[in-house]
C-alpha atoms as a PDB file:
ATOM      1  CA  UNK A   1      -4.247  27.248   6.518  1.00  0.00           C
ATOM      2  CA  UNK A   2      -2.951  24.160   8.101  1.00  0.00           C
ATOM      3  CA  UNK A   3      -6.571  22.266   7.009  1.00  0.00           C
ATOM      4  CA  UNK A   4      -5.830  23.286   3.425  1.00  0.00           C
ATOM      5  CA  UNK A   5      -2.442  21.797   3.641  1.00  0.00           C
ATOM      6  CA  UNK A   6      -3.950  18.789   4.631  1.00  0.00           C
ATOM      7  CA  UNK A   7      -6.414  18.620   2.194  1.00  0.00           C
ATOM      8  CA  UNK A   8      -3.875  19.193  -0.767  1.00  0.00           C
ATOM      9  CA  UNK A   9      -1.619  16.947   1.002  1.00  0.00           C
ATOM     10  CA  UNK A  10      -4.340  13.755   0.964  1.00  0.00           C
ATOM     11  CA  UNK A  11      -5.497  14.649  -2.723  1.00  0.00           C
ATOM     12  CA  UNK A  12      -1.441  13.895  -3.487  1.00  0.00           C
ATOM     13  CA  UNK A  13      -1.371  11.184  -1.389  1.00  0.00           C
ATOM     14  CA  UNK A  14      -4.160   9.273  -2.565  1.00  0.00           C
ATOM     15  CA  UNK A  15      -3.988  10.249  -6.646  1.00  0.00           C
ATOM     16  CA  UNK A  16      -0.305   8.411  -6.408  1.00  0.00           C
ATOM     17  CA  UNK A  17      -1.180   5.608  -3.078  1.00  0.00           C
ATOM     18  CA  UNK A  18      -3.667   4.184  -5.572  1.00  0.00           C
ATOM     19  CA  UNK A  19      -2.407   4.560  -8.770  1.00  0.00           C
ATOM     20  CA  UNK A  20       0.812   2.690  -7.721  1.00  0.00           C
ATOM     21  CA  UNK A  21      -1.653   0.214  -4.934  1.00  0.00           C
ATOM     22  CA  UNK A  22       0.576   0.896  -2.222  1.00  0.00           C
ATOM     23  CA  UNK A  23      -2.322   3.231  -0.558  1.00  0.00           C
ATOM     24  CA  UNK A  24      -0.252   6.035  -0.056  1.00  0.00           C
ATOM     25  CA  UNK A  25       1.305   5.285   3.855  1.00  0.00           C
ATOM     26  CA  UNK A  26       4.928   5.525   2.067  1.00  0.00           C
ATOM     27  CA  UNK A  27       4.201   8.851   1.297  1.00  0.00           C
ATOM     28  CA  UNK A  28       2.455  10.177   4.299  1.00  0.00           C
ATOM     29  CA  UNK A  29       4.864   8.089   6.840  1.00  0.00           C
ATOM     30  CA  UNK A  30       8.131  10.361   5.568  1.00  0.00           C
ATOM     31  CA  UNK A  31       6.467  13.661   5.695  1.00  0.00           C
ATOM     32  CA  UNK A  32       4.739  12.677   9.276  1.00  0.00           C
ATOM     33  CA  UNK A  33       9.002  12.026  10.102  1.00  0.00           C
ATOM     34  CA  UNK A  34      10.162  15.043   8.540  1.00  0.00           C
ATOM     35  CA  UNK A  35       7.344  17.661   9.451  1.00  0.00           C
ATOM     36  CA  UNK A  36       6.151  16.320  12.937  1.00  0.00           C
ATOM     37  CA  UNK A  37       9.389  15.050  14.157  1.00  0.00           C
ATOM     38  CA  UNK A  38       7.467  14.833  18.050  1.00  0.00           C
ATOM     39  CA  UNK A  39       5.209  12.413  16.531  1.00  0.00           C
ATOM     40  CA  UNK A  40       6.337   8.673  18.607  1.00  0.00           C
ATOM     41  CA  UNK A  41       6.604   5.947  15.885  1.00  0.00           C
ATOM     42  CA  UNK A  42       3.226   4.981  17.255  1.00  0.00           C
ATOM     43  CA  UNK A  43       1.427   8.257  16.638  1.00  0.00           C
ATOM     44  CA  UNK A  44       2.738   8.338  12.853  1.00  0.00           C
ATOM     45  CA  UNK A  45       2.010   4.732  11.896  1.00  0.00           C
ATOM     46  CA  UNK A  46      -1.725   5.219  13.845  1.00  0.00           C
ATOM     47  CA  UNK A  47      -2.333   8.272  11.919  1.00  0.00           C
ATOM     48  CA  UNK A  48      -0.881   7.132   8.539  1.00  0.00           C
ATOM     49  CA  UNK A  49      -2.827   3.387   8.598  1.00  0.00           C
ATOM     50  CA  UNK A  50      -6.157   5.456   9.163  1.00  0.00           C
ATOM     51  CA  UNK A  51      -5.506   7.391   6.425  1.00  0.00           C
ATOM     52  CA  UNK A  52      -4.720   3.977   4.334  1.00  0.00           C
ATOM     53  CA  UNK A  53      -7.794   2.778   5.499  1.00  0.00           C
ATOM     54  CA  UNK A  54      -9.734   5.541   3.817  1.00  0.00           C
ATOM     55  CA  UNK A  55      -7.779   5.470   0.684  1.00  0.00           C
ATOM     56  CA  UNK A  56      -7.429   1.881   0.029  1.00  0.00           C
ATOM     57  CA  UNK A  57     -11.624   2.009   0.729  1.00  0.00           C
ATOM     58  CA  UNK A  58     -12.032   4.539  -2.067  1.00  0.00           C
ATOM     59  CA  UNK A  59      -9.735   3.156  -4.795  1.00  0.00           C
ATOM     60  CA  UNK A  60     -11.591  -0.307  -4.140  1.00  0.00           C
ATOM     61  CA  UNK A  61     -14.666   1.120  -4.937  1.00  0.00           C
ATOM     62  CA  UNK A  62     -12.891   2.654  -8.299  1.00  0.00           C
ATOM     63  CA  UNK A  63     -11.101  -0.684  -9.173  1.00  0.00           C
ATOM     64  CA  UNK A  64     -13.791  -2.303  -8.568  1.00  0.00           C
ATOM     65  CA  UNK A  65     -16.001  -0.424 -11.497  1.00  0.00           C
ATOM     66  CA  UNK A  66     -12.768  -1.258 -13.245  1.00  0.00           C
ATOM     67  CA  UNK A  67     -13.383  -4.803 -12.958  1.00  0.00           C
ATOM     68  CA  UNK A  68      -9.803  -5.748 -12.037  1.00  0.00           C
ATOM     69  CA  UNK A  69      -9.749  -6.528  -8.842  1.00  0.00           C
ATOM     70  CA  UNK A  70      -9.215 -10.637  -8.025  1.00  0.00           C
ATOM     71  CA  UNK A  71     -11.560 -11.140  -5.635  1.00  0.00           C
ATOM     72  CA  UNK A  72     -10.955 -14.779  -4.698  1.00  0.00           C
ATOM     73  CA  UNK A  73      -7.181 -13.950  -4.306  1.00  0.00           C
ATOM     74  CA  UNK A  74      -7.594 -10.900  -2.457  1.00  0.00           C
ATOM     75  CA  UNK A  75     -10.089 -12.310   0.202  1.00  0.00           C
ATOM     76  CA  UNK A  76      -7.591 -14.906   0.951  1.00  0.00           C
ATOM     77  CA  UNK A  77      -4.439 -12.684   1.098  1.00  0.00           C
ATOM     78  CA  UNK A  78      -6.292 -10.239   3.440  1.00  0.00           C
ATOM     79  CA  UNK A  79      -7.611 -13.188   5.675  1.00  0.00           C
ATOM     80  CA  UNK A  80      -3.841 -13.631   5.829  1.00  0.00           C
ATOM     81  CA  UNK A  81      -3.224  -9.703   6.338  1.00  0.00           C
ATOM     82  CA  UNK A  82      -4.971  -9.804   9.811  1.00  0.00           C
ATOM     83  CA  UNK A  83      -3.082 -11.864  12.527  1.00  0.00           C
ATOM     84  CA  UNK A  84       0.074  -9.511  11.527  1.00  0.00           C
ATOM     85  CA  UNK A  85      -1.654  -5.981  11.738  1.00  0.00           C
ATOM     86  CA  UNK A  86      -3.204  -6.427  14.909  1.00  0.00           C
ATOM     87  CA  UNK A  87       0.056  -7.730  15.808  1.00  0.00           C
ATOM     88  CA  UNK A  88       1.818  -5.036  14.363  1.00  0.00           C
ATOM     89  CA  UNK A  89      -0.214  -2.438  16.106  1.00  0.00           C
ATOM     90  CA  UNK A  90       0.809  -3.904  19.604  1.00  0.00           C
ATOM     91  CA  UNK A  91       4.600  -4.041  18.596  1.00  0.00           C
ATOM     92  CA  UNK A  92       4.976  -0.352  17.351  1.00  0.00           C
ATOM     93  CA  UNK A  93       5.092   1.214  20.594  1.00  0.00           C
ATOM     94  CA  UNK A  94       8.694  -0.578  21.338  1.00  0.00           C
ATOM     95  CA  UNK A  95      10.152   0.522  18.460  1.00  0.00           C
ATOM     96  CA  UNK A  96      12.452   3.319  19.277  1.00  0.00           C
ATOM     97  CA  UNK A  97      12.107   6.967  16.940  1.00  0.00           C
ATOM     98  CA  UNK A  98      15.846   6.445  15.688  1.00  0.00           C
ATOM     99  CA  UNK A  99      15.208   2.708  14.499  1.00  0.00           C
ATOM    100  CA  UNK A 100      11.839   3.447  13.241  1.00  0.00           C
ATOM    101  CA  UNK A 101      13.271   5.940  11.299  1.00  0.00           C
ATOM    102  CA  UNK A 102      16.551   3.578   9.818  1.00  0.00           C
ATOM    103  CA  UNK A 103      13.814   0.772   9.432  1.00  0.00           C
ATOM    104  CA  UNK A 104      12.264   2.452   6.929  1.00  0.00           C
ATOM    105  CA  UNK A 105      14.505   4.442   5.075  1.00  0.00           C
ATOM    106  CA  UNK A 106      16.134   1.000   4.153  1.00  0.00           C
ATOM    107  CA  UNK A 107      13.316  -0.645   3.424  1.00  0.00           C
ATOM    108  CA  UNK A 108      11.985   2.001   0.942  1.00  0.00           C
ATOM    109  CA  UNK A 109      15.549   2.208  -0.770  1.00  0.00           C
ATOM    110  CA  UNK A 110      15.889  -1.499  -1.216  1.00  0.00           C
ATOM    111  CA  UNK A 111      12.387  -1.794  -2.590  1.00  0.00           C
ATOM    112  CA  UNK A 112      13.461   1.063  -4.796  1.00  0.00           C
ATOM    113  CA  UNK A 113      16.522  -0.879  -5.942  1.00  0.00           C
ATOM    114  CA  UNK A 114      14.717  -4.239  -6.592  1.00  0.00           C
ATOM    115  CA  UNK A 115      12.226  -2.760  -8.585  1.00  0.00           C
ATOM    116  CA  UNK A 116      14.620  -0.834 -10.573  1.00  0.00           C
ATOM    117  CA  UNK A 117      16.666  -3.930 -11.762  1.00  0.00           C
ATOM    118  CA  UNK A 118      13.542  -5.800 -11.977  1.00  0.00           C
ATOM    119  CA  UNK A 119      11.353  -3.671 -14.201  1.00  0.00           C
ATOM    120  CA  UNK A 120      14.624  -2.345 -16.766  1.00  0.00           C
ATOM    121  CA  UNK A 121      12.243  -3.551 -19.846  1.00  0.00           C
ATOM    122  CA  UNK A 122       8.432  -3.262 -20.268  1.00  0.00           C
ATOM    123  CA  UNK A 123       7.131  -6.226 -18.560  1.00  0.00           C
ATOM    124  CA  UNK A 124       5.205  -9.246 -20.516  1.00  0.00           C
ATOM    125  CA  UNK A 125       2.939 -11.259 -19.309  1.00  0.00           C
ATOM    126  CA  UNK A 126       2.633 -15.219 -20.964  1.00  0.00           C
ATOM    127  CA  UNK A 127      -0.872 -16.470 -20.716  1.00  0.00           C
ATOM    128  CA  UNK A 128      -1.347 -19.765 -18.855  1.00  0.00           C
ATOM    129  CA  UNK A 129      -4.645 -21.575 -18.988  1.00  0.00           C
ATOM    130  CA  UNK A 130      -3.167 -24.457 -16.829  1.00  0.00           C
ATOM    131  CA  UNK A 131      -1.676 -24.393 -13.679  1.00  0.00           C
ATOM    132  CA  UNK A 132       1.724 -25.476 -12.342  1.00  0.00           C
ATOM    133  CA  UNK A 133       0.924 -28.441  -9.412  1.00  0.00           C
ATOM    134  CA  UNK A 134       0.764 -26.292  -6.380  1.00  0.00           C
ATOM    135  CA  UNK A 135      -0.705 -23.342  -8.295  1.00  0.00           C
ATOM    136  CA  UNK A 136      -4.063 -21.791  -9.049  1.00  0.00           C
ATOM    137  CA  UNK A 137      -5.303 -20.414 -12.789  1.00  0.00           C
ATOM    138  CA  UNK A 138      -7.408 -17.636 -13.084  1.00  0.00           C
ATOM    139  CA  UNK A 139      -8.746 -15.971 -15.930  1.00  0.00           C
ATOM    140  CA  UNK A 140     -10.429 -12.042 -15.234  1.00  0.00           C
ATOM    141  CA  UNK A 141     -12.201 -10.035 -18.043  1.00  0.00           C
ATOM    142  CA  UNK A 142     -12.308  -5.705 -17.006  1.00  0.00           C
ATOM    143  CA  UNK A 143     -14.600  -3.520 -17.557  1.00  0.00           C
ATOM    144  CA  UNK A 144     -13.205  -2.646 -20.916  1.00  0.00           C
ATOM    145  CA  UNK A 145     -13.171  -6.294 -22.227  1.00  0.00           C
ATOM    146  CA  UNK A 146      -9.387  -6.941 -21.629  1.00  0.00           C
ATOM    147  CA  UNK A 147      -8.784 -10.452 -20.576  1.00  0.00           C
ATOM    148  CA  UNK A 148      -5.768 -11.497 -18.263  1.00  0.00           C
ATOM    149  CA  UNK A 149      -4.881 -14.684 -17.760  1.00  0.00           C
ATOM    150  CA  UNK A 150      -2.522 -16.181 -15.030  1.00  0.00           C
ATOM    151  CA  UNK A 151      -1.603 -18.257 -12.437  1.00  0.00           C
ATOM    152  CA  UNK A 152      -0.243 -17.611  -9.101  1.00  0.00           C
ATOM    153  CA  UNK A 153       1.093 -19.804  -6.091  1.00  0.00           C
ATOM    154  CA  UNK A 154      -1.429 -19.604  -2.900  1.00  0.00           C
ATOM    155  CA  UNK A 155       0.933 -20.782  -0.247  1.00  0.00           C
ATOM    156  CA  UNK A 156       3.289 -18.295  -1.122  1.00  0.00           C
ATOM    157  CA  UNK A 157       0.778 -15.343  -1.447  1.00  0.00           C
ATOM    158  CA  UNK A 158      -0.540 -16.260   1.742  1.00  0.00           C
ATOM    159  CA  UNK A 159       3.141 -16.092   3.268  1.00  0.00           C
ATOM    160  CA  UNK A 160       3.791 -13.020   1.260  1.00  0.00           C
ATOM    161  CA  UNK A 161       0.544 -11.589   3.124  1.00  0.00           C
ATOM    162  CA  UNK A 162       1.044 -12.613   6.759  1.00  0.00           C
ATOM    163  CA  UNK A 163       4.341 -10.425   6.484  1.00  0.00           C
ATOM    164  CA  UNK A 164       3.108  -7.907   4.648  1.00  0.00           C
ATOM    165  CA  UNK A 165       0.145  -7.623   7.655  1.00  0.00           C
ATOM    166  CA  UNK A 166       2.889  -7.324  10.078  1.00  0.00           C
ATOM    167  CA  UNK A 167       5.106  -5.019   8.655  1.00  0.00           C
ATOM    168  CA  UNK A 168       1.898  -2.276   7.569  1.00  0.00           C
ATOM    169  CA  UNK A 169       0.710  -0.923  11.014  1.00  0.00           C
ATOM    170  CA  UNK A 170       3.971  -1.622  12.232  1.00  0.00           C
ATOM    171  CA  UNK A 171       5.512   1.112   9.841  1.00  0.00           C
ATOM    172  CA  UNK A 172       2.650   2.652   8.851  1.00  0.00           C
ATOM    173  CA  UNK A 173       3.290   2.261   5.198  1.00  0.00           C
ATOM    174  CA  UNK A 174       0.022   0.266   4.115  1.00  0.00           C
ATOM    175  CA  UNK A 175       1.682  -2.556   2.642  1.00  0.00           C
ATOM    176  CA  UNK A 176       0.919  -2.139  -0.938  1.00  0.00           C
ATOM    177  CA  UNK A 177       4.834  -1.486  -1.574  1.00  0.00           C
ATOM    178  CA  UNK A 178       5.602  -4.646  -0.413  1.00  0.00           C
ATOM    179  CA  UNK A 179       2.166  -6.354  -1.623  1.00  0.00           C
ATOM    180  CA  UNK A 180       2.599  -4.958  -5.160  1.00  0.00           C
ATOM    181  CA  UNK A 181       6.131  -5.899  -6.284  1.00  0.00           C
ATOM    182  CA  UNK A 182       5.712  -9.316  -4.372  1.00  0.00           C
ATOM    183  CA  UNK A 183       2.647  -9.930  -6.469  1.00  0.00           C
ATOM    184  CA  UNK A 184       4.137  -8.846  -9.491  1.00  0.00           C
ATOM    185  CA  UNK A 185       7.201 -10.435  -9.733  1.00  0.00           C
ATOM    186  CA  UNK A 186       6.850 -13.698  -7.196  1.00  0.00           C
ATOM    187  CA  UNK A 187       3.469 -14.595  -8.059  1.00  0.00           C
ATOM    188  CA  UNK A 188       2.743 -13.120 -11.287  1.00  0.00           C
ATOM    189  CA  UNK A 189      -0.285 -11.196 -11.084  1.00  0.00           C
ATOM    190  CA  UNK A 190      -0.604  -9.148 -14.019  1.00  0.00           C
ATOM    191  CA  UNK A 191       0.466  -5.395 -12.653  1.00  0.00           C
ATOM    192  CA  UNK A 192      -2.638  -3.790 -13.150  1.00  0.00           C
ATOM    193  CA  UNK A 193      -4.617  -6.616 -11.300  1.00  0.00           C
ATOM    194  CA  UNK A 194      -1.756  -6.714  -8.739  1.00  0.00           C
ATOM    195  CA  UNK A 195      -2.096  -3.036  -7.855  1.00  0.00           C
ATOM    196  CA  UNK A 196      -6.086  -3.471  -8.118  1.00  0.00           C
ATOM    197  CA  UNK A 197      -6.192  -6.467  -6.035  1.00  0.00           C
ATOM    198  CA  UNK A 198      -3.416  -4.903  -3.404  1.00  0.00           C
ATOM    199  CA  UNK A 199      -6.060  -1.906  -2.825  1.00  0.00           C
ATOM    200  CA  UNK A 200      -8.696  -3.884  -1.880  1.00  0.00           C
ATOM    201  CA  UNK A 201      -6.662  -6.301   0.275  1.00  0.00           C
ATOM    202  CA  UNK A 202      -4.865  -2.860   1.864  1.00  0.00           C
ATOM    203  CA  UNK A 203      -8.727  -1.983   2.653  1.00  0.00           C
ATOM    204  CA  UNK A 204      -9.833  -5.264   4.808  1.00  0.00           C
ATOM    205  CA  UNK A 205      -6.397  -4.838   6.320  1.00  0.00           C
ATOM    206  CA  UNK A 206      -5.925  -1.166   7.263  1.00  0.00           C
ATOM    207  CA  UNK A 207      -9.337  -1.042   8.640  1.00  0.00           C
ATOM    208  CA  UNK A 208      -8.490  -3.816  10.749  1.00  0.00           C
ATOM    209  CA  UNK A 209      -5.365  -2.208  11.901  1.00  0.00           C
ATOM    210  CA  UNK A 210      -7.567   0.894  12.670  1.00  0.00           C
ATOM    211  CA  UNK A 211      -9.642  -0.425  14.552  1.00  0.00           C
ATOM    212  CA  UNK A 212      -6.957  -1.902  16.714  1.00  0.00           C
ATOM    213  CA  UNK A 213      -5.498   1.834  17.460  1.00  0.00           C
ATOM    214  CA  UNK A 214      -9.161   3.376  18.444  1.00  0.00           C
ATOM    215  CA  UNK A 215      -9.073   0.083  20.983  1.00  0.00           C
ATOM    216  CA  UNK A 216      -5.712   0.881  22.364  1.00  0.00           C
ATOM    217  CA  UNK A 217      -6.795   4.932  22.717  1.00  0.00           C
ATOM    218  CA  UNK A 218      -4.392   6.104  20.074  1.00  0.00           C
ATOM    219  CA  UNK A 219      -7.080   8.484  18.276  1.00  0.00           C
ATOM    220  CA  UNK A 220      -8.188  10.329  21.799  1.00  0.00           C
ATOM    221  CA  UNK A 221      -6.369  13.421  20.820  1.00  0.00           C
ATOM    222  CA  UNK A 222      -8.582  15.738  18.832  1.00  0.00           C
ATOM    223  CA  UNK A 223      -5.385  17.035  17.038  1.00  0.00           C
ATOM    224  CA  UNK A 224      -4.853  13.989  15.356  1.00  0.00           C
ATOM    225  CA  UNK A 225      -8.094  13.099  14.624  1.00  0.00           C
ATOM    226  CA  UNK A 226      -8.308  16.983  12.627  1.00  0.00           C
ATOM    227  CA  UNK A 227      -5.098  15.426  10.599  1.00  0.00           C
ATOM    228  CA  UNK A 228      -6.511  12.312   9.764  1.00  0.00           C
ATOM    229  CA  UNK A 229     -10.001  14.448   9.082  1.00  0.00           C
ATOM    230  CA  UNK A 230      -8.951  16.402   6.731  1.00  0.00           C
ATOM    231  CA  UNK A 231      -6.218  14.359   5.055  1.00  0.00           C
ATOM    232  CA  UNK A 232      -8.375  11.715   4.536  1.00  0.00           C
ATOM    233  CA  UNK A 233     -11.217  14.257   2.932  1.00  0.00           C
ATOM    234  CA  UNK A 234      -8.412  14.883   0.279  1.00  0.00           C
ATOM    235  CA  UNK A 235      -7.362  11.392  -0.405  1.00  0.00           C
ATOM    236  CA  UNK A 236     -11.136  10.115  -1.329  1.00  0.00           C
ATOM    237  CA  UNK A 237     -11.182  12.101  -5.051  1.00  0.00           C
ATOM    238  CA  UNK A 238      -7.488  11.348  -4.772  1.00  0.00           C
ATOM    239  CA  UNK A 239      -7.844   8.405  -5.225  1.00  0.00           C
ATOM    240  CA  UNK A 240     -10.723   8.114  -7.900  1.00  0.00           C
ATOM    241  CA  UNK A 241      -7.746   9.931  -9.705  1.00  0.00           C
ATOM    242  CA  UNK A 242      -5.692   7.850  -9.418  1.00  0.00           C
ATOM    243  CA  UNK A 243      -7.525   4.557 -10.387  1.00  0.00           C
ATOM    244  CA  UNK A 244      -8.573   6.542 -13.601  1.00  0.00           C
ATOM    245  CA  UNK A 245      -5.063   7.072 -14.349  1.00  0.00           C
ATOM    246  CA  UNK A 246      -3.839   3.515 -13.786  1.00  0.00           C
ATOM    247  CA  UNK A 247      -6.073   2.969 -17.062  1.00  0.00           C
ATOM    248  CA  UNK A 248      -3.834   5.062 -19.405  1.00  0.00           C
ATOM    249  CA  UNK A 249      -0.840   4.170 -17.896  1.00  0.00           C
ATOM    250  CA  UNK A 250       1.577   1.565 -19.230  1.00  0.00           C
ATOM    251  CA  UNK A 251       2.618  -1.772 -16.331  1.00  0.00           C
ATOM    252  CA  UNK A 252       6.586  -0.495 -16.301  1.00  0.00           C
ATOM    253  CA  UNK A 253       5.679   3.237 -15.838  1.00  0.00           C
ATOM    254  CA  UNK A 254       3.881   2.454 -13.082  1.00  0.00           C
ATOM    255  CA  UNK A 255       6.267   0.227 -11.657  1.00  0.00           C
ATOM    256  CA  UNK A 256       8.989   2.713 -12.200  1.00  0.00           C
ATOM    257  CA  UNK A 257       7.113   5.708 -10.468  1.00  0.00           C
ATOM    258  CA  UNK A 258       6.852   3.600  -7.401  1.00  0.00           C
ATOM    259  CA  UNK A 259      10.780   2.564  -7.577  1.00  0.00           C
ATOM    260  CA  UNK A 260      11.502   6.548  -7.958  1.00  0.00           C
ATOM    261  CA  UNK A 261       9.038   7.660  -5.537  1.00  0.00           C
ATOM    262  CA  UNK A 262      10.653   5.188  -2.830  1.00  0.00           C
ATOM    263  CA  UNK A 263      13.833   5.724  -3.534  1.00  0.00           C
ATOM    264  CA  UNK A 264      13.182   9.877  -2.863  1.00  0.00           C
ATOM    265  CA  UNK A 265      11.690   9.228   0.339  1.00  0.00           C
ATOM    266  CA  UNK A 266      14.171   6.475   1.826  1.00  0.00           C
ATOM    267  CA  UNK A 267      17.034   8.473   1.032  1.00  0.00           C
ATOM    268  CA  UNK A 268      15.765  11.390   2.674  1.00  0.00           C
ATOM    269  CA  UNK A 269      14.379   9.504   5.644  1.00  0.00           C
ATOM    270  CA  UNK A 270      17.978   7.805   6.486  1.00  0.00           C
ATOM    271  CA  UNK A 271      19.748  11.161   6.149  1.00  0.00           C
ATOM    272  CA  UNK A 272      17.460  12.987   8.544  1.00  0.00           C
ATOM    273  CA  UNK A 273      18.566   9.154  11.150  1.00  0.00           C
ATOM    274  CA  UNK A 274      22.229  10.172  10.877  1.00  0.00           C
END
């Protein structure tokens, strides 16, 4: 019963984790809190980042039929990515439950709040074919002939991804909910290439993060390697899912199903702290 729980639990979390490109941690992170309150902060962000891993490795392979991943962009950001999460990974363990717990109800709720003010009006894009001094232009044709033009800051992605590396295994939240609205709104990735893009970068830099855990002896208990198991057997056609579904969905819905779906789970998380 509890395997089939699992399961249905990883097909939610990766249909929504990759249709939003946050990879699904901000989902899995508050029901780890809520469910297996015994959990140390280390435990949930160890299992939660594995499950990322898998997710953010199975949208990529959907986005990437999709065309609309940037792959010049996202090589660099998760080059970026990697310093943090294996720095992140050592840091967890000295985070106590109570703080953990605060950290990232606030987090989720201000994200939730930004993106709400943010995104009140569908969001246009304005086609730039030359850059700003300091900026790159890029120009990316999908799979379905739509053509996006844009340009973006590198400097400040690469800043933008050296935190968001940090923060990821630290929480356990993947990144992407940091990742996408930064992209979005500071750079100006189109959304559906900045939720694209985020998955694949969330891929190079989960696994990382994983494989800092299995070096430390985090995955040595065969309960938690069940949980990840059977999760992350649930999250793979998740995920196809939800990269289909980012195809018929509008930018602003998207961006306003993440805002609600943070929102839900900070508030919840920092009234379970107090």
């Amino acid at each position: 019963m509890e395997s089939a729980i699992f399961l249905i639990a990883g097909f939610i979390i990766g249909t929504f984790g990759t249709l939003i490109g946050a990879g699904g941690g901000f989902i899995l992170v508050p029901l780890l809190l809520i469910f297996y309150p015994e959990f140390s902060p280390e435990t949930t962000t160890a299992i939660s980042i594995a499950v990322v891993a898998v997710n953010a490795i199975s949208g990529s392979v959907a986005y990437a039929r999709s065309g609309r991943i940037d792959y010049r962009a996202g090589l660099i950001f998760a080059f970026y990515t990697i310093p943090g999460a294996i720095l992140g990974v050592l840091t967890v363990q000295y985070i106590p439950q109570h703080s953990f717990n605060t950290i990232i109800g606030i987090l989720l709720v201000g994200l939730a709040s930004y993106l709400f003010v943010k995104n009140k009006k569908d969001i246009t894009f304005i086609e730039q074919t030359t850059a700003k001094k300091g900026c790159r232009a890029h120009t990316l044709v999908d799979s379905s002939g739509i053509t996006y033009n844009y340009t973006y800051n590198p400097v400040y992605g690469n800043l933008v991804s050296l935190v968001v590396g940090y923060i990821s295994p630290l929480l356990g939240i993947g990144g992407g909910i940091i990742h996408v609205p930064a992209m979005v709104n500071w750079l100006k990735f189109p959304v559906h290439i900045a939720t694209a893009t985020s998955h694949f970068i969330l891929a190079v830099m989960a696994t990382a993060s994983v494989f800092t855990h299995a070096y430390k002896g985090t995955y040595n208990d065969p309960a938690i390697l069940h949980m990840i198991l059977f999760i992350s057997l649930g999250v793979v056609p998740g995920a196809q899912l939800g990269a289909m579904l980012s195809h018929k969905i509008k930018s602003n819905v998207i961006l306003q199903v993440l805002a609600a779906c943070l929102a839900i789970v900070g508030i919840r998380i920092l009234f379970s702290s107090f």
